[in-house]
N, C-alpha and C. Protein backbone atom coordinates (compact mmCIF):
# COMPACT_ATOMS: atom_id res chain seq x y z
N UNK A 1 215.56 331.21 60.48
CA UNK A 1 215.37 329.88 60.98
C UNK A 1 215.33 329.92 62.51
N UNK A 2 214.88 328.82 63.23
CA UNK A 2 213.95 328.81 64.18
C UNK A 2 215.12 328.04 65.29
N UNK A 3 215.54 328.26 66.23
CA UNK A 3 216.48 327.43 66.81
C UNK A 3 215.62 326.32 67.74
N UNK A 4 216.04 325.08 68.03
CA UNK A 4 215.01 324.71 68.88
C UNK A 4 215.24 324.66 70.30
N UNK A 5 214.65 324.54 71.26
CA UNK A 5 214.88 324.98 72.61
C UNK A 5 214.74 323.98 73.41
N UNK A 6 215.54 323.79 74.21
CA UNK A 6 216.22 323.26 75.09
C UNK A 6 215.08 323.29 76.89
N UNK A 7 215.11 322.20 77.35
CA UNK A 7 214.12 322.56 78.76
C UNK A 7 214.57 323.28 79.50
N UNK A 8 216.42 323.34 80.12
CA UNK A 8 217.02 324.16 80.16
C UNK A 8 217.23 326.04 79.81
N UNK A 9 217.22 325.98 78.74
CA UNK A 9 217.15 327.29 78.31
C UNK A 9 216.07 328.00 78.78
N UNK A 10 216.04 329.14 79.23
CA UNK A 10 214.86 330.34 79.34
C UNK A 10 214.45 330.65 78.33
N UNK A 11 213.11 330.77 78.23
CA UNK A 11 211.87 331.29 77.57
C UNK A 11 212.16 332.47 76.89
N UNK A 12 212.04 332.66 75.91
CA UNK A 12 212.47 334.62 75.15
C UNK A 12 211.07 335.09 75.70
N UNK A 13 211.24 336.31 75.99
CA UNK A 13 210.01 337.53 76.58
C UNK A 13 208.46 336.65 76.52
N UNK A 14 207.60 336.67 76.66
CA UNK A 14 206.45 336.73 76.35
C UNK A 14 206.38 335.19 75.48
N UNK A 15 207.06 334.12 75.97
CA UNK A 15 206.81 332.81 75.24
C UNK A 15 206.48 331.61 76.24
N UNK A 16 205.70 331.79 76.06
CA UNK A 16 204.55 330.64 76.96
C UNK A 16 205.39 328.84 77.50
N UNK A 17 205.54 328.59 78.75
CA UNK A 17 206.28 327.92 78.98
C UNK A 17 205.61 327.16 80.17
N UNK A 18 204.86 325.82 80.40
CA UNK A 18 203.61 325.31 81.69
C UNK A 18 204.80 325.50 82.54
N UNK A 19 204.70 325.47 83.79
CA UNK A 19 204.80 325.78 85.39
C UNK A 19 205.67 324.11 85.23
N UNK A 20 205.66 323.11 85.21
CA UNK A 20 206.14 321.56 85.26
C UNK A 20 207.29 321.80 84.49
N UNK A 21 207.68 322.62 83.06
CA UNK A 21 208.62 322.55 82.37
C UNK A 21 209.48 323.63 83.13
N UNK A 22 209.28 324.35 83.81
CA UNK A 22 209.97 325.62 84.05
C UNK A 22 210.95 325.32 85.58
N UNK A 23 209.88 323.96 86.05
CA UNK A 23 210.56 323.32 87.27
C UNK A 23 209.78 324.34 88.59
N UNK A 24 208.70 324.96 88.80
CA UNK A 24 208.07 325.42 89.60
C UNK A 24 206.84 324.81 90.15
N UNK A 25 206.54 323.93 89.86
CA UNK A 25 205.71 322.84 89.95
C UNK A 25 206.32 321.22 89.78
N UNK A 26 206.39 320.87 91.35
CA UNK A 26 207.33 319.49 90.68
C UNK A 26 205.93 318.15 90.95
N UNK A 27 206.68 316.99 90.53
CA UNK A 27 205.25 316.13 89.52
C UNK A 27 205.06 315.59 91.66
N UNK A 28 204.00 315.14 91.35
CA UNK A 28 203.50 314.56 92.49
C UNK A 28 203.86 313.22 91.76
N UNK A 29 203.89 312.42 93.46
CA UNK A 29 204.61 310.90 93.36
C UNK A 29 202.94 310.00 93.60
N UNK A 30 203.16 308.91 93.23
CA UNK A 30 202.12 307.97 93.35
C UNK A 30 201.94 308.20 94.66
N UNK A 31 200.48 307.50 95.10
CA UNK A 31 199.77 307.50 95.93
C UNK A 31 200.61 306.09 96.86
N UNK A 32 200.47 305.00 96.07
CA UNK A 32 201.77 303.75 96.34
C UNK A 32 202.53 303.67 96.94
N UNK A 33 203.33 305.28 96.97
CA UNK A 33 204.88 305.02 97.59
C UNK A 33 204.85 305.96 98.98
N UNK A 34 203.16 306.46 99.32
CA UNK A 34 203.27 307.02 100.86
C UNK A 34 202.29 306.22 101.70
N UNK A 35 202.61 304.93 101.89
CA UNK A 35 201.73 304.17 102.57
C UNK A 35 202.75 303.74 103.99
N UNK A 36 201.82 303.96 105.03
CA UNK A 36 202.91 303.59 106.23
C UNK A 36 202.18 302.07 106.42
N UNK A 37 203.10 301.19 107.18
CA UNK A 37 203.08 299.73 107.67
C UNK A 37 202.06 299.81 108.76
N UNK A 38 201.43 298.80 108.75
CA UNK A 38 199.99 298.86 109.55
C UNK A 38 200.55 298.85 111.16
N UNK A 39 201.67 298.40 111.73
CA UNK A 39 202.73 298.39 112.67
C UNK A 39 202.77 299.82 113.35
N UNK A 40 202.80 301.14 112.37
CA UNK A 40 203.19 302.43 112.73
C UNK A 40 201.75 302.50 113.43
N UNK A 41 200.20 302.81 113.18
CA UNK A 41 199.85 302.89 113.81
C UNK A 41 199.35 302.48 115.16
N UNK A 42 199.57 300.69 115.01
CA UNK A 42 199.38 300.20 116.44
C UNK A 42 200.88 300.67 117.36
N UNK A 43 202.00 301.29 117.09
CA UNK A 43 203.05 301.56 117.69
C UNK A 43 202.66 303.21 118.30
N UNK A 44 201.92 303.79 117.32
CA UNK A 44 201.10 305.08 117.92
C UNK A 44 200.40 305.15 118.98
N UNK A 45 199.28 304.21 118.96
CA UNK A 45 198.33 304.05 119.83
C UNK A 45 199.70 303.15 121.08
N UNK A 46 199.88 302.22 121.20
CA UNK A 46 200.90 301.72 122.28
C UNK A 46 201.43 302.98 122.78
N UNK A 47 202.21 303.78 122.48
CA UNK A 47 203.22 304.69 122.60
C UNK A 47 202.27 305.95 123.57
N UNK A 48 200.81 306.56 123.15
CA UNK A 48 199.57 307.38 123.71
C UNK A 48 199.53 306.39 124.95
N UNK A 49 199.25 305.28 125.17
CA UNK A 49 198.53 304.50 126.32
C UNK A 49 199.04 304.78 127.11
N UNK A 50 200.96 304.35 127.02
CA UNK A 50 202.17 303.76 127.80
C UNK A 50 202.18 305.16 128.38
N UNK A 51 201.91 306.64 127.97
CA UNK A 51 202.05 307.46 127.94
C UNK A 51 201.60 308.09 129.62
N UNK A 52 200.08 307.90 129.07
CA UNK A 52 199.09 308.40 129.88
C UNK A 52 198.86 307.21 130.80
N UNK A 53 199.38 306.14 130.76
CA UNK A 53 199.69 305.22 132.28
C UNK A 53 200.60 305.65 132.98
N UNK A 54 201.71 305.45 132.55
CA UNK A 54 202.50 306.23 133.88
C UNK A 54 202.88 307.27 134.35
N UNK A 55 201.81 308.38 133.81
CA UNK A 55 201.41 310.12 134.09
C UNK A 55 200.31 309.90 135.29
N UNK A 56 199.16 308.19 134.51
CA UNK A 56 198.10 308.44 135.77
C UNK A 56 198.55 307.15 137.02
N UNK A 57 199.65 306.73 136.88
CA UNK A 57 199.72 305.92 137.69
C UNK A 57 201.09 306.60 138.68
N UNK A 58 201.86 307.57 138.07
CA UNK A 58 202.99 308.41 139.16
C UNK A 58 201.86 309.17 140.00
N UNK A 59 200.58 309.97 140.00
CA UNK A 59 199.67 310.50 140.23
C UNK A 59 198.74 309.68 141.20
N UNK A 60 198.59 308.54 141.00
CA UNK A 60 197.91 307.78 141.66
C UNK A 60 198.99 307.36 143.11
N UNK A 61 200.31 307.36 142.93
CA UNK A 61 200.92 306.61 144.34
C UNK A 61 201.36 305.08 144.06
N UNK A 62 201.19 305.07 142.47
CA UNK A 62 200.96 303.35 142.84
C UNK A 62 202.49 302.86 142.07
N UNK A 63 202.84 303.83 141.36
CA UNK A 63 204.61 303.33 140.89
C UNK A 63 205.80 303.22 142.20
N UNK A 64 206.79 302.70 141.97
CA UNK A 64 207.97 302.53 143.19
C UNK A 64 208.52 303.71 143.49
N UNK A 65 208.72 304.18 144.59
CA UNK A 65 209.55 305.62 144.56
C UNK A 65 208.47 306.70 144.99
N UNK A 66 207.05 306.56 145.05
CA UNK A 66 206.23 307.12 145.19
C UNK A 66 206.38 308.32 143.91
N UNK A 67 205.56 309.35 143.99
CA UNK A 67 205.57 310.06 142.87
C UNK A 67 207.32 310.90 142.83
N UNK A 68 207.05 311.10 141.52
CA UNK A 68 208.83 311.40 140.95
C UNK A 68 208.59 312.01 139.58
N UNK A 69 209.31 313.01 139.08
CA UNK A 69 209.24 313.97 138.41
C UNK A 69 209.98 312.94 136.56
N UNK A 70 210.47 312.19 137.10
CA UNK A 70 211.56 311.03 136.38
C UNK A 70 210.24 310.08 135.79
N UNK A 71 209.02 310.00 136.33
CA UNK A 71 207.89 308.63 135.71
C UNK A 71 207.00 309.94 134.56
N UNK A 72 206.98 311.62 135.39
CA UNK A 72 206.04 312.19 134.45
C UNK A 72 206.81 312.89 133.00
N UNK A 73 208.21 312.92 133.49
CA UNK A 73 209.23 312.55 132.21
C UNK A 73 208.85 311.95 131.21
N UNK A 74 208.87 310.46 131.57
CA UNK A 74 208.66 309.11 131.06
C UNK A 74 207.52 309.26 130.31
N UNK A 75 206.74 309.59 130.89
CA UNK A 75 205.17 309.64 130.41
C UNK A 75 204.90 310.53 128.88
N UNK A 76 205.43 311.86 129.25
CA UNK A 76 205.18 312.88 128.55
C UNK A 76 206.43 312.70 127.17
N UNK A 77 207.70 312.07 127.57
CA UNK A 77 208.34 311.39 126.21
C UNK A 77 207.54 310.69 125.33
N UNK A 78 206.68 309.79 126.39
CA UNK A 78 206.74 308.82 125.34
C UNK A 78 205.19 309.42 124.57
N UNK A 79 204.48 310.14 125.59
CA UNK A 79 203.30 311.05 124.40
C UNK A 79 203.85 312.01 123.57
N UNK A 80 205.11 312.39 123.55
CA UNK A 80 205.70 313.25 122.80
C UNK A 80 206.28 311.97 121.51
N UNK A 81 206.53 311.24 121.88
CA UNK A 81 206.98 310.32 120.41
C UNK A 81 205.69 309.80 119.70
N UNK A 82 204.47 309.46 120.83
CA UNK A 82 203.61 309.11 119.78
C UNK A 82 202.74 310.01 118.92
N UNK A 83 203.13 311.52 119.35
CA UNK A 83 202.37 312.34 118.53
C UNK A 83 203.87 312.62 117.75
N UNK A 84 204.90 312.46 117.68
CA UNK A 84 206.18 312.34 116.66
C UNK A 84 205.65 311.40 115.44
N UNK A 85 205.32 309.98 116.26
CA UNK A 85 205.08 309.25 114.63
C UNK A 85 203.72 309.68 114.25
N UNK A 86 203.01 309.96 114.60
CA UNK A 86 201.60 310.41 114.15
C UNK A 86 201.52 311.30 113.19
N UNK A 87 202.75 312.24 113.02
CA UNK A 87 203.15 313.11 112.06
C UNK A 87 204.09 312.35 110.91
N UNK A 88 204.17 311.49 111.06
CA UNK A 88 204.85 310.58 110.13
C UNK A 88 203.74 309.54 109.21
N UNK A 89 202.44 309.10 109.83
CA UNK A 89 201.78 308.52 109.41
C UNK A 89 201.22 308.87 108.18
N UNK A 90 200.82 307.67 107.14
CA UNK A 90 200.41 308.36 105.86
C UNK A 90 199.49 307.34 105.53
């Protein structure tokens, strides 16, 4: 007699078992539940602009303080966050 098997249990030698039951293949999730808020990308694009303004405006002479290492900081954070959420976008 035939025992019956468990999803748990390992496979005896040479007994055929799909890739999903074995847990090496896990299920893909709906398409539904990776949608970002239409918000993330206008916060992308804001975040690129704000970026490359006050990189070309410490450069230009035209911020307070005259040029300062503290505005191309500023600048390059905040292009560093908008290519952060950009990797988040779905």
């Amino acid at each position: 007699m035939m025992a019956k098997r468990t999803e748990n249990s390992k496979p005896k030698l040479g007994q055929y078992v799909s890739p999903t039951q074995s847990g090496r293949i896990t299920q893909k999730q709906p398409s539904e539940s990776k949608q970002s808020s239409e918000t993330l990308g206008v916060a992308i694009l804001q975040m690129f602009a704000f970026g490359l303004l006050v990189i070309s405006l410490n450069y230009l002479q035209v911020l307070p303080g005259s040029t300062s290492p503290w505005y191309l900081l500023v600048g390059l954070g905040a292009l560093f966050g908008g290519f952060y959420l950009a990797t988040r976008y779905h």
